[in-house]
N, C-alpha and C. Protein backbone atom coordinates (compact mmCIF):
# COMPACT_ATOMS: atom_id res chain seq x y z
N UNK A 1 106.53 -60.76 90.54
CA UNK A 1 106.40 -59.80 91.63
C UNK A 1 106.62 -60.49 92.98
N UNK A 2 106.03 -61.37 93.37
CA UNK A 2 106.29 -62.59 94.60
C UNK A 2 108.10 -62.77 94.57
N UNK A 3 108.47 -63.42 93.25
CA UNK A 3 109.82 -63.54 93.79
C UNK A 3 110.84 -62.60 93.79
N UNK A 4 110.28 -61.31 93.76
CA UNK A 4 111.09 -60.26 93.25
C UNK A 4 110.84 -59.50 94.94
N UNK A 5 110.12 -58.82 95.18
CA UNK A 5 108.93 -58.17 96.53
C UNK A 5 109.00 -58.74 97.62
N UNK A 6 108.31 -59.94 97.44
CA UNK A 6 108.48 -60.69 98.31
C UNK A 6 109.56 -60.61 99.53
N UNK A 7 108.65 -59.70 101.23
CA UNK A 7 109.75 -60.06 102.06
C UNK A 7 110.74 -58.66 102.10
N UNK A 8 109.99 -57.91 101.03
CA UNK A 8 111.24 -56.54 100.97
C UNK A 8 110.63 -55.78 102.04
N UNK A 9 111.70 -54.36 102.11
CA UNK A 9 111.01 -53.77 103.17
C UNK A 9 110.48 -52.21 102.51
N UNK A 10 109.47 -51.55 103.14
CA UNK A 10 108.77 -50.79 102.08
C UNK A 10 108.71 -49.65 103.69
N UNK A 11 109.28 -48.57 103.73
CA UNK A 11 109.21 -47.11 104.60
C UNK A 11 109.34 -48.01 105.96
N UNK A 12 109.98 -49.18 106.28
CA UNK A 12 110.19 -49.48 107.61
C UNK A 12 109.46 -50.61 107.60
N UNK A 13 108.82 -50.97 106.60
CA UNK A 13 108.00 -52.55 107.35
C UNK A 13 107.77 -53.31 106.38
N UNK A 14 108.12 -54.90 106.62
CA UNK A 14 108.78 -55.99 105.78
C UNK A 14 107.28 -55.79 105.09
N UNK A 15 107.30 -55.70 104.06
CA UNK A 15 105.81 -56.61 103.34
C UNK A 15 105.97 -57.76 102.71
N UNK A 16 104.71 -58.36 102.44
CA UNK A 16 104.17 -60.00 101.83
C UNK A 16 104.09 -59.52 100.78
N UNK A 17 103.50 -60.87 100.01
CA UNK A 17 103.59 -60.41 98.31
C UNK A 17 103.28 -62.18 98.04
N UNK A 18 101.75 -62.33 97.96
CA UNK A 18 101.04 -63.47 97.83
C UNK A 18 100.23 -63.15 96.10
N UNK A 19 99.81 -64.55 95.49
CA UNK A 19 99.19 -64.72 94.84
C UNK A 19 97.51 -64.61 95.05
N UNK A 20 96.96 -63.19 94.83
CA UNK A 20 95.44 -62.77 95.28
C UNK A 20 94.24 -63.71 94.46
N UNK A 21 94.07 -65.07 95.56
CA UNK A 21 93.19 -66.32 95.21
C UNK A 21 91.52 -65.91 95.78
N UNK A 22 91.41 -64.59 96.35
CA UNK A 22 90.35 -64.44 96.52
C UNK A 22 89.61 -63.61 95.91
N UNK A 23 90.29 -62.90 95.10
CA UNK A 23 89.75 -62.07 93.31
C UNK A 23 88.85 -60.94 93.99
N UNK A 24 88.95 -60.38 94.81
CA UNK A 24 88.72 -59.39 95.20
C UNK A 24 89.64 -58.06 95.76
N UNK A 25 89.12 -57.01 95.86
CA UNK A 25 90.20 -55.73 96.48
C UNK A 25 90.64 -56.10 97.68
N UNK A 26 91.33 -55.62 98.01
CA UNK A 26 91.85 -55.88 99.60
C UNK A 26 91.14 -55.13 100.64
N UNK A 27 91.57 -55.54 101.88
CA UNK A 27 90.41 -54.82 102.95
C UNK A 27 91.91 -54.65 103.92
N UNK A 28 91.63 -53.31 104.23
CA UNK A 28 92.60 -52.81 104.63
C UNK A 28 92.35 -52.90 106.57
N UNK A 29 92.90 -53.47 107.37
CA UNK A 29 92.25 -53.39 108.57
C UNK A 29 93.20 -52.31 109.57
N UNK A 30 93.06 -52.32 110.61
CA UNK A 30 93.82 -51.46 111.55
C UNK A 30 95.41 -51.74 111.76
N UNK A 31 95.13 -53.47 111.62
CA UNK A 31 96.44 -53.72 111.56
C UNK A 31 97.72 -54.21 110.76
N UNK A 32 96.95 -54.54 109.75
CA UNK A 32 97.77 -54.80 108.35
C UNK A 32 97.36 -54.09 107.21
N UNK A 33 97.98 -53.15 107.17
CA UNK A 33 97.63 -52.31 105.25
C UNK A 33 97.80 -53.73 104.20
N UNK A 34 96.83 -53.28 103.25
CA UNK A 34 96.74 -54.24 102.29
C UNK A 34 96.25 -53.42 100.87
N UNK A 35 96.67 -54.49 99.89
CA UNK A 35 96.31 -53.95 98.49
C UNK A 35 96.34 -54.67 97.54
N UNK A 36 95.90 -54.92 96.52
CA UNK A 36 95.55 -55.92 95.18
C UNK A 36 96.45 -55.42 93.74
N UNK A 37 97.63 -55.83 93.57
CA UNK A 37 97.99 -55.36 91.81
C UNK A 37 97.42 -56.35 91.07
N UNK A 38 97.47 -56.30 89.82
CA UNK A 38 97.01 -56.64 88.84
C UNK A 38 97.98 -56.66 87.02
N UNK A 39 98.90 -57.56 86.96
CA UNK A 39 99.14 -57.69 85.99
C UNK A 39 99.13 -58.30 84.99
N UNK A 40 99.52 -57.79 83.68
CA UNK A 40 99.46 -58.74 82.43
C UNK A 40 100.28 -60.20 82.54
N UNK A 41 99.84 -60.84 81.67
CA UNK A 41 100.48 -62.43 81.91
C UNK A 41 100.12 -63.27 80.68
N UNK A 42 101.35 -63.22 80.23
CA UNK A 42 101.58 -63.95 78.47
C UNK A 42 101.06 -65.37 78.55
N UNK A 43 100.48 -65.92 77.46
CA UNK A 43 100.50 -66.96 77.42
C UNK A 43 99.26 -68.03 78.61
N UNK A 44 98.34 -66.82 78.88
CA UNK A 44 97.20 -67.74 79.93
C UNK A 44 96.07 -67.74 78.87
N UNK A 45 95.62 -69.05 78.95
CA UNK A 45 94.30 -69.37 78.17
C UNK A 45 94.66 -69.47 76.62
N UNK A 46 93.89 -69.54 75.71
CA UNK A 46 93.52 -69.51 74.11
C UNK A 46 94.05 -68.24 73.66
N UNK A 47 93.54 -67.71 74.20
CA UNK A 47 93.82 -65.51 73.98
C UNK A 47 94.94 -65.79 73.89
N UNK A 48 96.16 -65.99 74.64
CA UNK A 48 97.31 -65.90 74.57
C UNK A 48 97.71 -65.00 75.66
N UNK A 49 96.99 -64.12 76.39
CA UNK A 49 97.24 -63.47 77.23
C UNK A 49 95.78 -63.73 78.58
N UNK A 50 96.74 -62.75 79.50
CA UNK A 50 95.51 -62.98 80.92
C UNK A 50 95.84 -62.19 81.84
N UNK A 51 95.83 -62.06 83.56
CA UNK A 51 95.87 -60.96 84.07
C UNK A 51 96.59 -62.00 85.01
N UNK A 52 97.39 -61.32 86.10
CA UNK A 52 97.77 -62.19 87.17
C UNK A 52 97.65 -60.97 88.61
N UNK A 53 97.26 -61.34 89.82
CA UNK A 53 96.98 -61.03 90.77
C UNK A 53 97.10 -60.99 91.53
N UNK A 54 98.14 -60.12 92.45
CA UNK A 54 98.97 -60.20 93.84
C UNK A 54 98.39 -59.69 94.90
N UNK A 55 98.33 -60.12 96.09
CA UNK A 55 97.81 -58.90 97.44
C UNK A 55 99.31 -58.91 97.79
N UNK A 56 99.68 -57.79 98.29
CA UNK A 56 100.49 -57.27 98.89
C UNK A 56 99.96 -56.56 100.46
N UNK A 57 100.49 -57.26 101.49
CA UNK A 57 100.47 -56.74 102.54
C UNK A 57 101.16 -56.44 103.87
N UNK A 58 100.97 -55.76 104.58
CA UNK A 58 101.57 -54.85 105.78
C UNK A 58 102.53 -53.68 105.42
N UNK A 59 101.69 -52.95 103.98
CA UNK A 59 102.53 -51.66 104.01
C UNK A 59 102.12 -50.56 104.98
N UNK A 60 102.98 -49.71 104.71
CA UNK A 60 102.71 -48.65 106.00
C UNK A 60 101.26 -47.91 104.97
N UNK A 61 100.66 -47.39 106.54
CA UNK A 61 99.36 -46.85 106.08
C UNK A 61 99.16 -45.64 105.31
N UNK A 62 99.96 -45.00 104.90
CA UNK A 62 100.27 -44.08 104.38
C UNK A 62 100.96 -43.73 102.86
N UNK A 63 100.81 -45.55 102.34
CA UNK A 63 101.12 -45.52 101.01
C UNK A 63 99.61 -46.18 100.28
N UNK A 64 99.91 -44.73 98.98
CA UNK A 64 99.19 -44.55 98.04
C UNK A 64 99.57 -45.27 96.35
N UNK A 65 98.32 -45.34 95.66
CA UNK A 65 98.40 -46.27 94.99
C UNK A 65 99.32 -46.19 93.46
N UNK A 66 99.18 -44.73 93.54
CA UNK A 66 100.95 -44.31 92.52
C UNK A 66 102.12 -44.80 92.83
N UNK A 67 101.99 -44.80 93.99
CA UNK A 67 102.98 -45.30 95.18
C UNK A 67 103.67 -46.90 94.68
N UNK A 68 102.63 -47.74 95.17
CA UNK A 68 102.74 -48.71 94.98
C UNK A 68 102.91 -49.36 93.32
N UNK A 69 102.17 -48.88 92.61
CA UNK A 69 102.36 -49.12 91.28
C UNK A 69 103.52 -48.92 90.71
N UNK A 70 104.61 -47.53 91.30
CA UNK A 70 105.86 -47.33 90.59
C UNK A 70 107.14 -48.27 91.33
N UNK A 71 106.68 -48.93 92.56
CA UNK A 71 107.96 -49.93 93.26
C UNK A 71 107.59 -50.95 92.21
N UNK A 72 106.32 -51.51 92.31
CA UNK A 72 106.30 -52.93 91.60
C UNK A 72 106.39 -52.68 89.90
N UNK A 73 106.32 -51.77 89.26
CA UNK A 73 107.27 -51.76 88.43
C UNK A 73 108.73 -52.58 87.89
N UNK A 74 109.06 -52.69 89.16
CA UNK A 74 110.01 -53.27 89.09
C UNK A 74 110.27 -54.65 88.67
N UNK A 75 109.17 -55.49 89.13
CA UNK A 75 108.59 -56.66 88.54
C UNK A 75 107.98 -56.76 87.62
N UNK A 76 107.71 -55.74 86.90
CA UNK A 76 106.71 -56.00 85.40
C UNK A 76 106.06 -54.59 85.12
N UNK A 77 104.97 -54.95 84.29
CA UNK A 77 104.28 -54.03 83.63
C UNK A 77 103.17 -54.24 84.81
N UNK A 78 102.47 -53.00 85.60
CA UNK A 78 101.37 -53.42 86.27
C UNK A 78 100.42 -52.34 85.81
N UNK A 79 98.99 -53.13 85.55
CA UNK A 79 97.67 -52.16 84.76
C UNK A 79 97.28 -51.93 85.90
N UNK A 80 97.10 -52.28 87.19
CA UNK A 80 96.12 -51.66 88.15
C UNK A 80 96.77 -51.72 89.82
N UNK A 81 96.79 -50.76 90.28
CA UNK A 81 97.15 -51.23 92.10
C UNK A 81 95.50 -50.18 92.77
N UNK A 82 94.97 -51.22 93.50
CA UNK A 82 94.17 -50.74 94.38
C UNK A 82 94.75 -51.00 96.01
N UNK A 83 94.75 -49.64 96.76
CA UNK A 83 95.04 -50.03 98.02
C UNK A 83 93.86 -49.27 98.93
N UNK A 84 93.29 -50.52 99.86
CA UNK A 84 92.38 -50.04 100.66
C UNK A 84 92.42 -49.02 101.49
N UNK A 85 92.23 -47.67 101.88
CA UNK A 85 92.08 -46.68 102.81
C UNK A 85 91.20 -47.57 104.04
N UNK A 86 91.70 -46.76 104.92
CA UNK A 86 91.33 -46.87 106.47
C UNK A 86 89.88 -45.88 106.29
N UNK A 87 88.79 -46.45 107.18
CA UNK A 87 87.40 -46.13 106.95
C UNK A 87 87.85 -44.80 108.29
């Protein structure tokens, strides 16, 4: 997803596409939309399988998490996109 995303542009504005090292949801602030996917990943640990974890950020504020789940598609199979709403 990073080398695929990474840097694209999403309704007018470039987004990031980092490895999510802080294992939590994203926090969406005033000035950067943000959001957490979550995909499968062959071959981590004993199991044979594991999860891998992207934040994606500075989408426009107005994308929802169907949203996001059917672009990154494109990079894989993704089980979960959470994107933070504005309080």
């Amino acid at each position: 997803a990073i080398a695929t995303l990474h840097d694209s542009e999403l309704k007018g504005r470039q987004i990031f596409v980092r490895e999510d090292r802080e294992g939590g949801s994203a926090v969406r602030n005033p000035l950067n939309g943000g959001a957490t996917l979550v995909r499968p990943m062959a071959g981590v640990g004993s199991g044979g399988g594991g999860v891998c974890k992207v934040f994606v950020g500075n989408l426009p504020f107005e994308t929802t998490w169907p949203q996001l789940k059917d672009i990154f598609r494109e990079a894989g199979n993704v089980i979960r996109a959470d994107v933070a709403q504005a309080a």
